[in-house]
C-alpha atoms as a PDB file:
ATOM      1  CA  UNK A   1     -15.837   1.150  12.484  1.00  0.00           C
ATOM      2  CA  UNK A   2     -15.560  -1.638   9.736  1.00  0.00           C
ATOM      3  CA  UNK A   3     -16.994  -1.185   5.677  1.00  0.00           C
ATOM      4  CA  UNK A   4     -16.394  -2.833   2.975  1.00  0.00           C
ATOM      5  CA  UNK A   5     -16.187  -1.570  -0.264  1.00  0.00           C
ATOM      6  CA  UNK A   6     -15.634  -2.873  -3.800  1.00  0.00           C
ATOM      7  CA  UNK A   7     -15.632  -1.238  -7.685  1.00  0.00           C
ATOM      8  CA  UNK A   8     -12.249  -1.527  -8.383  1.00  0.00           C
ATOM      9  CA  UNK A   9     -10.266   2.145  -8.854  1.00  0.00           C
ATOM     10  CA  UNK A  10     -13.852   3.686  -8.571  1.00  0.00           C
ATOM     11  CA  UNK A  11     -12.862   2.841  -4.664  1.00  0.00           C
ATOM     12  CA  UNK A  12     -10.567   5.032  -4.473  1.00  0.00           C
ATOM     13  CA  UNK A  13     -11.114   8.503  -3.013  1.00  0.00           C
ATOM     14  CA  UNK A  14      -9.533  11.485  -1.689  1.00  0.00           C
ATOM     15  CA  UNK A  15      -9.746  13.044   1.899  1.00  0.00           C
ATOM     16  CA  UNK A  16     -13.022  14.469   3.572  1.00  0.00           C
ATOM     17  CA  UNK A  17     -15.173  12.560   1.178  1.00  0.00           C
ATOM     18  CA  UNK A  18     -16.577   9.440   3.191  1.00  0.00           C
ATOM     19  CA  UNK A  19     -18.902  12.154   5.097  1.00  0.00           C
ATOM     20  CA  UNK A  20     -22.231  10.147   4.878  1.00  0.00           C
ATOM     21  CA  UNK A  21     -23.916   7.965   7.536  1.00  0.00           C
ATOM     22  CA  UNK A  22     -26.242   5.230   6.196  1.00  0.00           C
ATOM     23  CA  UNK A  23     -27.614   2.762   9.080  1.00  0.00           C
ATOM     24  CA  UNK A  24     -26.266   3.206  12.607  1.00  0.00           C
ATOM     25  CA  UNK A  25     -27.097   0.825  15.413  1.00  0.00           C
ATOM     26  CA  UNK A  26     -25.901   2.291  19.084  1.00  0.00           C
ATOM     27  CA  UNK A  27     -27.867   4.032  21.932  1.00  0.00           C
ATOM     28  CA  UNK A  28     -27.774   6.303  24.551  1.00  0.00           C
ATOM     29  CA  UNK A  29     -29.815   5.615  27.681  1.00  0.00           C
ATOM     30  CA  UNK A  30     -29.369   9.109  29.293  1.00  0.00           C
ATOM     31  CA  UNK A  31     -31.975  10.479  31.987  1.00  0.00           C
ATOM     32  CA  UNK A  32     -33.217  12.943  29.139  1.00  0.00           C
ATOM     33  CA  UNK A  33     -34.875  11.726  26.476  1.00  0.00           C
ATOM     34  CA  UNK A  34     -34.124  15.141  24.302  1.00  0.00           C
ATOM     35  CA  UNK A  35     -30.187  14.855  25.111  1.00  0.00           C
ATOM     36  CA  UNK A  36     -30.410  11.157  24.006  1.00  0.00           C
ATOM     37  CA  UNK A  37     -32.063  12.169  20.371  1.00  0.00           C
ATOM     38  CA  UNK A  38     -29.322  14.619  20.093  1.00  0.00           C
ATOM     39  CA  UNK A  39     -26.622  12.808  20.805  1.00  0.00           C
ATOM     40  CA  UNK A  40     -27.777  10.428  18.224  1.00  0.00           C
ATOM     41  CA  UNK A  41     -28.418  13.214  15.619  1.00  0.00           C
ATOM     42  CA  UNK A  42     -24.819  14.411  16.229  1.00  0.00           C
ATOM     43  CA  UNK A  43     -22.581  11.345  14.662  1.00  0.00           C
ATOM     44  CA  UNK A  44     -20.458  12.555  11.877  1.00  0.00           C
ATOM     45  CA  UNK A  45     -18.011  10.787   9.676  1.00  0.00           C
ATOM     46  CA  UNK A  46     -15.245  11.882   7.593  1.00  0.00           C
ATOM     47  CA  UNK A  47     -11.904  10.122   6.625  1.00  0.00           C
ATOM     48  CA  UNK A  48      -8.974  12.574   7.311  1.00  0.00           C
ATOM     49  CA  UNK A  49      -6.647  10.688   4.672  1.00  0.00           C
ATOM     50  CA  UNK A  50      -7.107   8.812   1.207  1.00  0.00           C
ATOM     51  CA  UNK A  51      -8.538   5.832   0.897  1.00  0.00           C
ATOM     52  CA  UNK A  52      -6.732   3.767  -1.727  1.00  0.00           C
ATOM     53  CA  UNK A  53      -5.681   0.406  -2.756  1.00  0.00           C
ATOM     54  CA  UNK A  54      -8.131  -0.383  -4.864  1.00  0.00           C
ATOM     55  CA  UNK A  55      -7.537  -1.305  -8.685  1.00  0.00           C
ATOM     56  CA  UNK A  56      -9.570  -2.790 -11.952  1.00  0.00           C
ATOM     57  CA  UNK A  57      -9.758  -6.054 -13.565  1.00  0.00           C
ATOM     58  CA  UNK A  58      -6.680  -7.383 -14.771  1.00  0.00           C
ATOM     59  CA  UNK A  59      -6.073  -7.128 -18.567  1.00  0.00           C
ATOM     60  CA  UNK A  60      -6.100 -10.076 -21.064  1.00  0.00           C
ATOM     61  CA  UNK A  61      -2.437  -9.732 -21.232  1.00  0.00           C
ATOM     62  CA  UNK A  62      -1.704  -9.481 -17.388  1.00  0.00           C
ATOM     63  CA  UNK A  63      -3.605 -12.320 -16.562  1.00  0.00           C
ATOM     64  CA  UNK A  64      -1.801 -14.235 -19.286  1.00  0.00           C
ATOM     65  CA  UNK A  65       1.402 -13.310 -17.501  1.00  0.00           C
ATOM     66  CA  UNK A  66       0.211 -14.204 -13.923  1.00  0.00           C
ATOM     67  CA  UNK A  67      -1.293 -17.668 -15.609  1.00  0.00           C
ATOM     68  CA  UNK A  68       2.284 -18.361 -16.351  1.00  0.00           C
ATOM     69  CA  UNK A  69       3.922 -16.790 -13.440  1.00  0.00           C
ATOM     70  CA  UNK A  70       1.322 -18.657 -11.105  1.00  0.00           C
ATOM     71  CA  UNK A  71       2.203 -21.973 -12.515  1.00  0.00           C
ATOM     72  CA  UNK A  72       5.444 -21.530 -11.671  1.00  0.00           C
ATOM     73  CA  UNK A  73       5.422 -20.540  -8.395  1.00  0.00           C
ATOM     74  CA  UNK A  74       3.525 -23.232  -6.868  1.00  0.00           C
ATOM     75  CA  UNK A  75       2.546 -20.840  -3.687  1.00  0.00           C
ATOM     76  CA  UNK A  76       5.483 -20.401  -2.688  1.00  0.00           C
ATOM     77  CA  UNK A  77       8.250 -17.319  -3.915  1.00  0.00           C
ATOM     78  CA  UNK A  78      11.914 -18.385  -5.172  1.00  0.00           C
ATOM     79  CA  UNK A  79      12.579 -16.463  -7.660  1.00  0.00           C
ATOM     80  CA  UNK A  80      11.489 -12.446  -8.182  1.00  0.00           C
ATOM     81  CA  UNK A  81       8.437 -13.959 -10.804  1.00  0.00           C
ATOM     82  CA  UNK A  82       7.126 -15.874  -7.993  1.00  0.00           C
ATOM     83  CA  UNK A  83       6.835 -12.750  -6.019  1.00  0.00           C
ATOM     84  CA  UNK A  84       5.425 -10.735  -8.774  1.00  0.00           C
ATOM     85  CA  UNK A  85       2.910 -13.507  -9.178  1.00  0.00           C
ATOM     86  CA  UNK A  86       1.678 -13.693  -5.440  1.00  0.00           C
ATOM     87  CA  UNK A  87       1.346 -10.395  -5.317  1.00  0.00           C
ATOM     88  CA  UNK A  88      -0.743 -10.079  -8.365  1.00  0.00           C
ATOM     89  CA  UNK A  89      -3.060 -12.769  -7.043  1.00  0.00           C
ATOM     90  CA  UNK A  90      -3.313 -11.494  -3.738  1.00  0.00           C
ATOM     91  CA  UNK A  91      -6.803 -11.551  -2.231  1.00  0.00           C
ATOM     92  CA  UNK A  92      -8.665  -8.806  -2.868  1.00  0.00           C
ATOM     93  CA  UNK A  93      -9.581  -7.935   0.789  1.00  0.00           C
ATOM     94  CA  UNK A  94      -6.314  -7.302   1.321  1.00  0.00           C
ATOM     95  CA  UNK A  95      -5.758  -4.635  -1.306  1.00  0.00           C
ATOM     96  CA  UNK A  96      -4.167  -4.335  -4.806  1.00  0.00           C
ATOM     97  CA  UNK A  97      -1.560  -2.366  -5.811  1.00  0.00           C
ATOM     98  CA  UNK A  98      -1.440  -0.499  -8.802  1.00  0.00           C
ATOM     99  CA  UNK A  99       2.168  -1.432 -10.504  1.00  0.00           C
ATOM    100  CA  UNK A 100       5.005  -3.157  -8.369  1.00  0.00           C
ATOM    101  CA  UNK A 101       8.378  -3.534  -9.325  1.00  0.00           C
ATOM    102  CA  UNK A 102      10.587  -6.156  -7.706  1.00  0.00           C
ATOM    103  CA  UNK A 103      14.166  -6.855  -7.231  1.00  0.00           C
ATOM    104  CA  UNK A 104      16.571  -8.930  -5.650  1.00  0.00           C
ATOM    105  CA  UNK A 105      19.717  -7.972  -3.671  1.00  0.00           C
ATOM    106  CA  UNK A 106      21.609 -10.550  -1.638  1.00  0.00           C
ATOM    107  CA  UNK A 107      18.700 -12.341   0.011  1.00  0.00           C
ATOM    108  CA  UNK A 108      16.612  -9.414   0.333  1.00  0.00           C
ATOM    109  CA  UNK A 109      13.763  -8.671  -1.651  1.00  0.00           C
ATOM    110  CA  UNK A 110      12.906  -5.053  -2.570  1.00  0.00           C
ATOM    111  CA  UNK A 111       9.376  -4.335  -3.340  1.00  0.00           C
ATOM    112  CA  UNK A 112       8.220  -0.654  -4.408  1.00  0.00           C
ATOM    113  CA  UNK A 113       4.492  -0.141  -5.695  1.00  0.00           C
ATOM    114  CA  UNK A 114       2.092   2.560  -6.414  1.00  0.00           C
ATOM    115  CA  UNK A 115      -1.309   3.051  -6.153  1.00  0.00           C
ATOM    116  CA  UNK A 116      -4.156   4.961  -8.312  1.00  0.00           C
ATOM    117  CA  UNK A 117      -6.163   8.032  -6.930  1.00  0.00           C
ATOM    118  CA  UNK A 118      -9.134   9.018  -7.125  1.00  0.00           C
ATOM    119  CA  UNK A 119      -8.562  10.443 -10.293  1.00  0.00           C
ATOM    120  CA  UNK A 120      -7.371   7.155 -11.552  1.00  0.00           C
ATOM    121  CA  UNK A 121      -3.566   8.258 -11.963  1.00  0.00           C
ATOM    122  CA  UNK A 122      -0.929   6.844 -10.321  1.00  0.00           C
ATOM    123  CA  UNK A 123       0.403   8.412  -6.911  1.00  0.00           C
ATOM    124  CA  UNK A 124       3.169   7.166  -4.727  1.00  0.00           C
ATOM    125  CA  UNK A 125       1.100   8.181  -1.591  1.00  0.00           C
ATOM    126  CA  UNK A 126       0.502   4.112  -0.561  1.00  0.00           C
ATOM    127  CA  UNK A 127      -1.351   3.244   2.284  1.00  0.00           C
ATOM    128  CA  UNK A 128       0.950   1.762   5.329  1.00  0.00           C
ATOM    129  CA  UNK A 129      -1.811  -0.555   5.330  1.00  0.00           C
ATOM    130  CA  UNK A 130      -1.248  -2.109   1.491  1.00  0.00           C
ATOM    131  CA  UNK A 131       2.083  -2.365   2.659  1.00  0.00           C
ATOM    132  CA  UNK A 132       1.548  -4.441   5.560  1.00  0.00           C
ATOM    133  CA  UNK A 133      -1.062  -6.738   4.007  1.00  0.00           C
ATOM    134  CA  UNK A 134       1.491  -7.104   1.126  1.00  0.00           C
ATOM    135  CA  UNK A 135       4.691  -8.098   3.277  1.00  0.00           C
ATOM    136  CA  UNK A 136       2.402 -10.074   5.734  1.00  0.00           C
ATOM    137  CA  UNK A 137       0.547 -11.541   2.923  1.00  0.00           C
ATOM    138  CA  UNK A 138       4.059 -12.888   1.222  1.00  0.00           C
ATOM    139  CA  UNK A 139       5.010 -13.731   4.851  1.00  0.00           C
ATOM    140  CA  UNK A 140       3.932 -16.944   4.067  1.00  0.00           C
ATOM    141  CA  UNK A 141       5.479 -18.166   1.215  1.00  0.00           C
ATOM    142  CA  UNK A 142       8.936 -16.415   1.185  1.00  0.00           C
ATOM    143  CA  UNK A 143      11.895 -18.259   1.739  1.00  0.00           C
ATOM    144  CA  UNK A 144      13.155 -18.344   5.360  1.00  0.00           C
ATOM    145  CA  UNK A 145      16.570 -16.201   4.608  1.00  0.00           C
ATOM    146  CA  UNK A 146      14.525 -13.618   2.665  1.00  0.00           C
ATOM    147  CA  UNK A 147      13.992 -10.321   3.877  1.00  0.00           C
ATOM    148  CA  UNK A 148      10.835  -8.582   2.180  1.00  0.00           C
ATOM    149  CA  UNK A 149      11.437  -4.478   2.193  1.00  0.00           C
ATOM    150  CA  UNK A 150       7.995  -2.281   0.383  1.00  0.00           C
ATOM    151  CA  UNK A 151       8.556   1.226   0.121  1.00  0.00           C
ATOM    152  CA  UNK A 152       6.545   3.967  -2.579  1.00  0.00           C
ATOM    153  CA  UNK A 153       8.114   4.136  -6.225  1.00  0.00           C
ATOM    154  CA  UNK A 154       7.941   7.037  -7.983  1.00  0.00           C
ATOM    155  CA  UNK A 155       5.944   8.917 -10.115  1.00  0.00           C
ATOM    156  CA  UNK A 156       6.829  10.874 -12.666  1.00  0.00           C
ATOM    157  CA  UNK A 157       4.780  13.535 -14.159  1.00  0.00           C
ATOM    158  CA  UNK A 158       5.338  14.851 -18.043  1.00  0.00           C
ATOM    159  CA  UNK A 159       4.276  17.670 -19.930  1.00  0.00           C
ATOM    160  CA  UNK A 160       4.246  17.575 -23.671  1.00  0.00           C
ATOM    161  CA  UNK A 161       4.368  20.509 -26.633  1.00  0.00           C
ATOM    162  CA  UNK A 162       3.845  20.067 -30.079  1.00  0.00           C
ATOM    163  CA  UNK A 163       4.492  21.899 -33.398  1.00  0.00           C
ATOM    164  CA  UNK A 164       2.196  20.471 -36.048  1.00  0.00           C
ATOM    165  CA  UNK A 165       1.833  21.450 -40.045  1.00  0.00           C
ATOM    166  CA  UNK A 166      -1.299  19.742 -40.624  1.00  0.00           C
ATOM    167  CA  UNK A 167      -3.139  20.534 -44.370  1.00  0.00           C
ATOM    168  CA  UNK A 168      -5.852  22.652 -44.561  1.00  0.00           C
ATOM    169  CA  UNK A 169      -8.593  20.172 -45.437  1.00  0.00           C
ATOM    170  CA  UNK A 170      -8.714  18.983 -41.793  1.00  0.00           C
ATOM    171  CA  UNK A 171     -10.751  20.361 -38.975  1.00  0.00           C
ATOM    172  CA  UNK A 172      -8.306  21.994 -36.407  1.00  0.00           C
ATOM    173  CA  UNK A 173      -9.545  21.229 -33.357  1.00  0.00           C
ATOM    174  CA  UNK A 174     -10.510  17.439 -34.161  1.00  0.00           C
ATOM    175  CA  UNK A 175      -6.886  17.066 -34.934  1.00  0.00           C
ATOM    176  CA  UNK A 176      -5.832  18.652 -31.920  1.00  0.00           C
ATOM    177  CA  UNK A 177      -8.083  16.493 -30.058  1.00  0.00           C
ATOM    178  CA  UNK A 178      -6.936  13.312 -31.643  1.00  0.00           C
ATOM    179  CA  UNK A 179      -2.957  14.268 -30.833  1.00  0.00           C
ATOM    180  CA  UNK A 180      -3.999  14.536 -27.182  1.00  0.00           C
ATOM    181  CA  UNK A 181      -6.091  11.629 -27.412  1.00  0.00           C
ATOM    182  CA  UNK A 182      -3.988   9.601 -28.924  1.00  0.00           C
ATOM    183  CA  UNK A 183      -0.514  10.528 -26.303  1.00  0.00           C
ATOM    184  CA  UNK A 184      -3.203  10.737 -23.512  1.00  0.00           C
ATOM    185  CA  UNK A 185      -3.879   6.641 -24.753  1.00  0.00           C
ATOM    186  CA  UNK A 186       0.017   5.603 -25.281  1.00  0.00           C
ATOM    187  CA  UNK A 187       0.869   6.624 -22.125  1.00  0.00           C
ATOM    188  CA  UNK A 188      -2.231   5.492 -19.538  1.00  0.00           C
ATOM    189  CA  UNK A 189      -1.245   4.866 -16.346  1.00  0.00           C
ATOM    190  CA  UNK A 190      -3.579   1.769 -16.573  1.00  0.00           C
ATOM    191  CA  UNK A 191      -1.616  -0.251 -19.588  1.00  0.00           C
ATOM    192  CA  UNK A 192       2.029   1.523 -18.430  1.00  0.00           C
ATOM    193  CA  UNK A 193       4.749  -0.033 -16.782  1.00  0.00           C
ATOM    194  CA  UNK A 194       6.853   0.715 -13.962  1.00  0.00           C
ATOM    195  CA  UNK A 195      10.604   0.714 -15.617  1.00  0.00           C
ATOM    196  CA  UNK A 196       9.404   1.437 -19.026  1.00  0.00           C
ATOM    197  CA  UNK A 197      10.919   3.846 -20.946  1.00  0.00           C
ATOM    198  CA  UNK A 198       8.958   6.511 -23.222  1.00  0.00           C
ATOM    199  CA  UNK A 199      10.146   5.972 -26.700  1.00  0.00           C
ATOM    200  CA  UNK A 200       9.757   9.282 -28.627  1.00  0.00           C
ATOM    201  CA  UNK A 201       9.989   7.713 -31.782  1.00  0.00           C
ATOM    202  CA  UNK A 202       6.876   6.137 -31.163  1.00  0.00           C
ATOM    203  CA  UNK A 203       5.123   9.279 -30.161  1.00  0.00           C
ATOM    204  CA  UNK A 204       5.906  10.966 -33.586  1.00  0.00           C
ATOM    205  CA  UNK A 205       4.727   7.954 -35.545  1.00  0.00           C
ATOM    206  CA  UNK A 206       1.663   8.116 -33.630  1.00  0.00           C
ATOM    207  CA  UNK A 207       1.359  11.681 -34.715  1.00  0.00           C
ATOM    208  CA  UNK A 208       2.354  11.414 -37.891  1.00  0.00           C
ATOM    209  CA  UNK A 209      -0.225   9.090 -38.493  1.00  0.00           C
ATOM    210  CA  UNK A 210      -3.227  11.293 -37.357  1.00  0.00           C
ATOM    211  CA  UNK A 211      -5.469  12.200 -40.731  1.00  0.00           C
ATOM    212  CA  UNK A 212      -4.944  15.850 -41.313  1.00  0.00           C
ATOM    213  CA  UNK A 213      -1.157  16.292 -39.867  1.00  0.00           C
ATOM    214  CA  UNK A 214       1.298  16.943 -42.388  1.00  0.00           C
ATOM    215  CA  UNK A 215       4.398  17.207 -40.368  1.00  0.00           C
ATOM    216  CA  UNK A 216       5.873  17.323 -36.892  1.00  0.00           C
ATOM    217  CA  UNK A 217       7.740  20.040 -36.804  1.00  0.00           C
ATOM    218  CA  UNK A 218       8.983  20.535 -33.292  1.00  0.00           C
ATOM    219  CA  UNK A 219       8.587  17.852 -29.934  1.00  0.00           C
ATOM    220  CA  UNK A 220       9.437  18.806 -26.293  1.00  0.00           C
ATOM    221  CA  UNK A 221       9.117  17.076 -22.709  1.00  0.00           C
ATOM    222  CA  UNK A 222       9.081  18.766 -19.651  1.00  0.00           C
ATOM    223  CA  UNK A 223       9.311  17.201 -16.033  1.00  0.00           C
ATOM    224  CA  UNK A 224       5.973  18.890 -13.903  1.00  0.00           C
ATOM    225  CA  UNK A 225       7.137  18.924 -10.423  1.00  0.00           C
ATOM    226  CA  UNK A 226       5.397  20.249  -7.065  1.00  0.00           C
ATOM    227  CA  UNK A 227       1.513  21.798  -6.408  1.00  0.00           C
ATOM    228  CA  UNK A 228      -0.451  18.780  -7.784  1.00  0.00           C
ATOM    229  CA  UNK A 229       1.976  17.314  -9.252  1.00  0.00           C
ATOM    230  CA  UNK A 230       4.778  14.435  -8.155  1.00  0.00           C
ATOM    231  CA  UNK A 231       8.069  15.507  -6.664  1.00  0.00           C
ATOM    232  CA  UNK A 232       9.606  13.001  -8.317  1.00  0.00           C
ATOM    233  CA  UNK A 233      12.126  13.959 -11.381  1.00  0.00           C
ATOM    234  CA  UNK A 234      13.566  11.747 -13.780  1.00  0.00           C
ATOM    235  CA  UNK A 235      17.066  10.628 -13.920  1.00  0.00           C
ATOM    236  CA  UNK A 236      18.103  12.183 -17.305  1.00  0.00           C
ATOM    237  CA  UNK A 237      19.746  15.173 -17.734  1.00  0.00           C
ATOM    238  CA  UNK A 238      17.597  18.963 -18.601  1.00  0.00           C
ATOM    239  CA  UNK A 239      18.151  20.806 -21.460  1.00  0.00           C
ATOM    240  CA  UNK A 240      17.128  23.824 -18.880  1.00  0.00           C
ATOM    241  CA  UNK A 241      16.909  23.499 -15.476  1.00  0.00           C
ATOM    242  CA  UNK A 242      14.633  26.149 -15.106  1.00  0.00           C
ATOM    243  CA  UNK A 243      11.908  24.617 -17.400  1.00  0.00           C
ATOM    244  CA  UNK A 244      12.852  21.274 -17.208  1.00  0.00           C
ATOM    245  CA  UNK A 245      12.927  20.340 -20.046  1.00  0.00           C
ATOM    246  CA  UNK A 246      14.356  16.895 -20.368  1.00  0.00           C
ATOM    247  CA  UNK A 247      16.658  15.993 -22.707  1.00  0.00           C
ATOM    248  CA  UNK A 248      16.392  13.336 -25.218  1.00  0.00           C
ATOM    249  CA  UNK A 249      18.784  10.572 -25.841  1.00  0.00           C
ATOM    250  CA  UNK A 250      18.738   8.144 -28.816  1.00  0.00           C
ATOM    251  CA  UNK A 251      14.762   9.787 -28.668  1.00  0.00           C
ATOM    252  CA  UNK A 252      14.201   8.301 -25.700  1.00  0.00           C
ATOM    253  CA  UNK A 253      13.491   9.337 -22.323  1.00  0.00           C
ATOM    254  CA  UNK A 254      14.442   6.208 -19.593  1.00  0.00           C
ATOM    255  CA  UNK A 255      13.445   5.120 -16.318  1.00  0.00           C
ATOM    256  CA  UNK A 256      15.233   3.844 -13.623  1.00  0.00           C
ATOM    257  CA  UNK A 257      13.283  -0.278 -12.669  1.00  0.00           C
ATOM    258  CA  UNK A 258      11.231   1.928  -9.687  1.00  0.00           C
ATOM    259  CA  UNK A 259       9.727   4.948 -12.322  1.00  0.00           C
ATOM    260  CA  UNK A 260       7.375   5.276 -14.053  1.00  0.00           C
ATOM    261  CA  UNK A 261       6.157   8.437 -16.465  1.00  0.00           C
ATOM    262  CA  UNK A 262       2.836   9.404 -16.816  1.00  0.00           C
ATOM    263  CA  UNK A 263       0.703  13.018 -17.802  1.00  0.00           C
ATOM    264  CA  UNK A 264      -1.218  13.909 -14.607  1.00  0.00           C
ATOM    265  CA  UNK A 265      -3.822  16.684 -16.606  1.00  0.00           C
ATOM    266  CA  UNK A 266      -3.860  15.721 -20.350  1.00  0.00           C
ATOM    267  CA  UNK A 267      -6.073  18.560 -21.010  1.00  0.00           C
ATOM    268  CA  UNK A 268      -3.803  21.154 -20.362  1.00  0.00           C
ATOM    269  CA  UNK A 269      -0.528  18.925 -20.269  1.00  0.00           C
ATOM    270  CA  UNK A 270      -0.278  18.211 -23.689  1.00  0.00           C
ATOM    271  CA  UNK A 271       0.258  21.439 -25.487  1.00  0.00           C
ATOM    272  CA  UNK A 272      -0.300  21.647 -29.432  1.00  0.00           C
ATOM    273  CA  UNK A 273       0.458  24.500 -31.622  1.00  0.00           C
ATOM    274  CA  UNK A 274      -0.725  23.956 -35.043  1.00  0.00           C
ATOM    275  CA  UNK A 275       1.079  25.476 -38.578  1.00  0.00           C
ATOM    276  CA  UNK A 276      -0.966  26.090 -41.428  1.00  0.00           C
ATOM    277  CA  UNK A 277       1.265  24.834 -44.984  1.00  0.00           C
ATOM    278  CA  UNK A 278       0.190  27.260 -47.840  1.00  0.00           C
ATOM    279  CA  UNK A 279       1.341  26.459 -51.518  1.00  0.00           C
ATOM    280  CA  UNK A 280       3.815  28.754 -52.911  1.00  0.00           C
ATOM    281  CA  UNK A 281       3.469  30.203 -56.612  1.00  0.00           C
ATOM    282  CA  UNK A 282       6.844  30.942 -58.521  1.00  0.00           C
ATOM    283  CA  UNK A 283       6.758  33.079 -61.357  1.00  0.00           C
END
């Protein structure tokens, strides 16, 4: 069975959801004609795993970069930019993964990617078949002592909680909504980076700059594991091991080249517990 489908992350679905037939051309030239019509009447479809590999329109900014890295390369891959740039122009038929990270270690090049669910987050569940378009795909440009290895990076899924003074001319829950907003937005899986670290200091300005909060009293990260989440943890140390709650160093939480952070439910992820400031009177 072949189909083709195209719309970007839109294209990318979870299990037992392809369950629709549209035009079918067979037949079945049985003795009965009733046994043929039901035959025909009995075709069902479903796809027993994910179908993903699909991604959006490149940015302004990323196709500046593969502009530049494409020059460069010349179709063929030297240097770790060349292969960042092939696999960013890739054909589409053959798939597009969602971040890659690449690195070089004596002659062999290590490629780990992600791709985006149906939900448009970032999972480390990649299709063997991305993988094999991608290292046949570079097959043809790589340099003949290269060895091209594509494995799954990982994911890593945050929770956030908040302790906000905020003044009492405000509306509660539209500031509320425009702190999860506005960490929802700095950390989107579609702008994000795989290596980059999360830079709490910028989180805090971000909040601090939100009409109607006062003050940010108290900031904590937690690493969701397991259920829906990723299995993945980050390499920094817990405060608690029970909660894991990371700890924060120089107000920053790092990744390793092949992480990436990212909140998996924003809705319910990033937690916000808002102080009311009332004026005191001395006498």
């Amino acid at each position: 069975m072949k189909y083709r489908v195209g719309g970007g992350t839109t294209s990318n679905i979870g299990v037992n959801t392809i369950n629709q037939i549209g035009n079918v051309n067979f037949a079945v030239n049985g003795p009965s004609q009733n046994i043929n019509q039901n035959v025909l009447q009995s075709l069902r479809c479903n796809n027993v795993t994910a179908a993903i590999g699909g991604g959006d329109l490149p940015t302004t900014e990323e196709v500046r970069n593969m502009v530049t890295f494409n020059f460069a390369a010349q179709k063929r891959a030297v240097t770790v930019n060349d292969y960042n740039s092939l696999i960013r122009t890739m054909p589409s038929r053959f798939g597009a993964p969602a971040k890659a990270a690449i690195v070089e270690e004596d002659n062999k090049i290590k490629i780990e990617i992600l791709s985006y669910d149906s939900n448009r987050k970032l999972t480390s569940n990649v299709s063997n078949t991305l993988k094999d378009n991608i290292a046949n795909y570079l097959s043809n440009y790589r340099m003949i002592n290269d060895y091209i290895s594509i494995r799954s990076a990982n994911v890593i899924d945050l929770e956030f909680e908040f302790s906000v003074a905020m003044t009492s001319t405000e509306n509660q829950g539209q500031v509320v909504t425009n702190i999860v907003n506005s960490v929802e937005s700095y950390l989107s899986p579609m702008t994000n980076l795989l290596g980059k670290n999360v830079n709490i200091s910028d989180i805090r300005r971000i909040i601090q700059d939100i009409p109607g909060v006062s003050t940010l009293a108290d900031l904590k990260v937690f690493n969701k594991t397991g259920g829906q989440y990723s299995s993945s943890q980050t390499s920094q140390r817990y405060v608690d091991n029970n909660t894991k709650q990371i700890e924060l160093i120089d107000d920053t939480i790092f990744a390793q080249p092949n992480q990436i952070y990212q909140i998996r439910f924003p809705e319910k992820d990033i937690k916000v517990r808002i102080k009311q400031l009332k004026n005191v009177e001395f006498s």
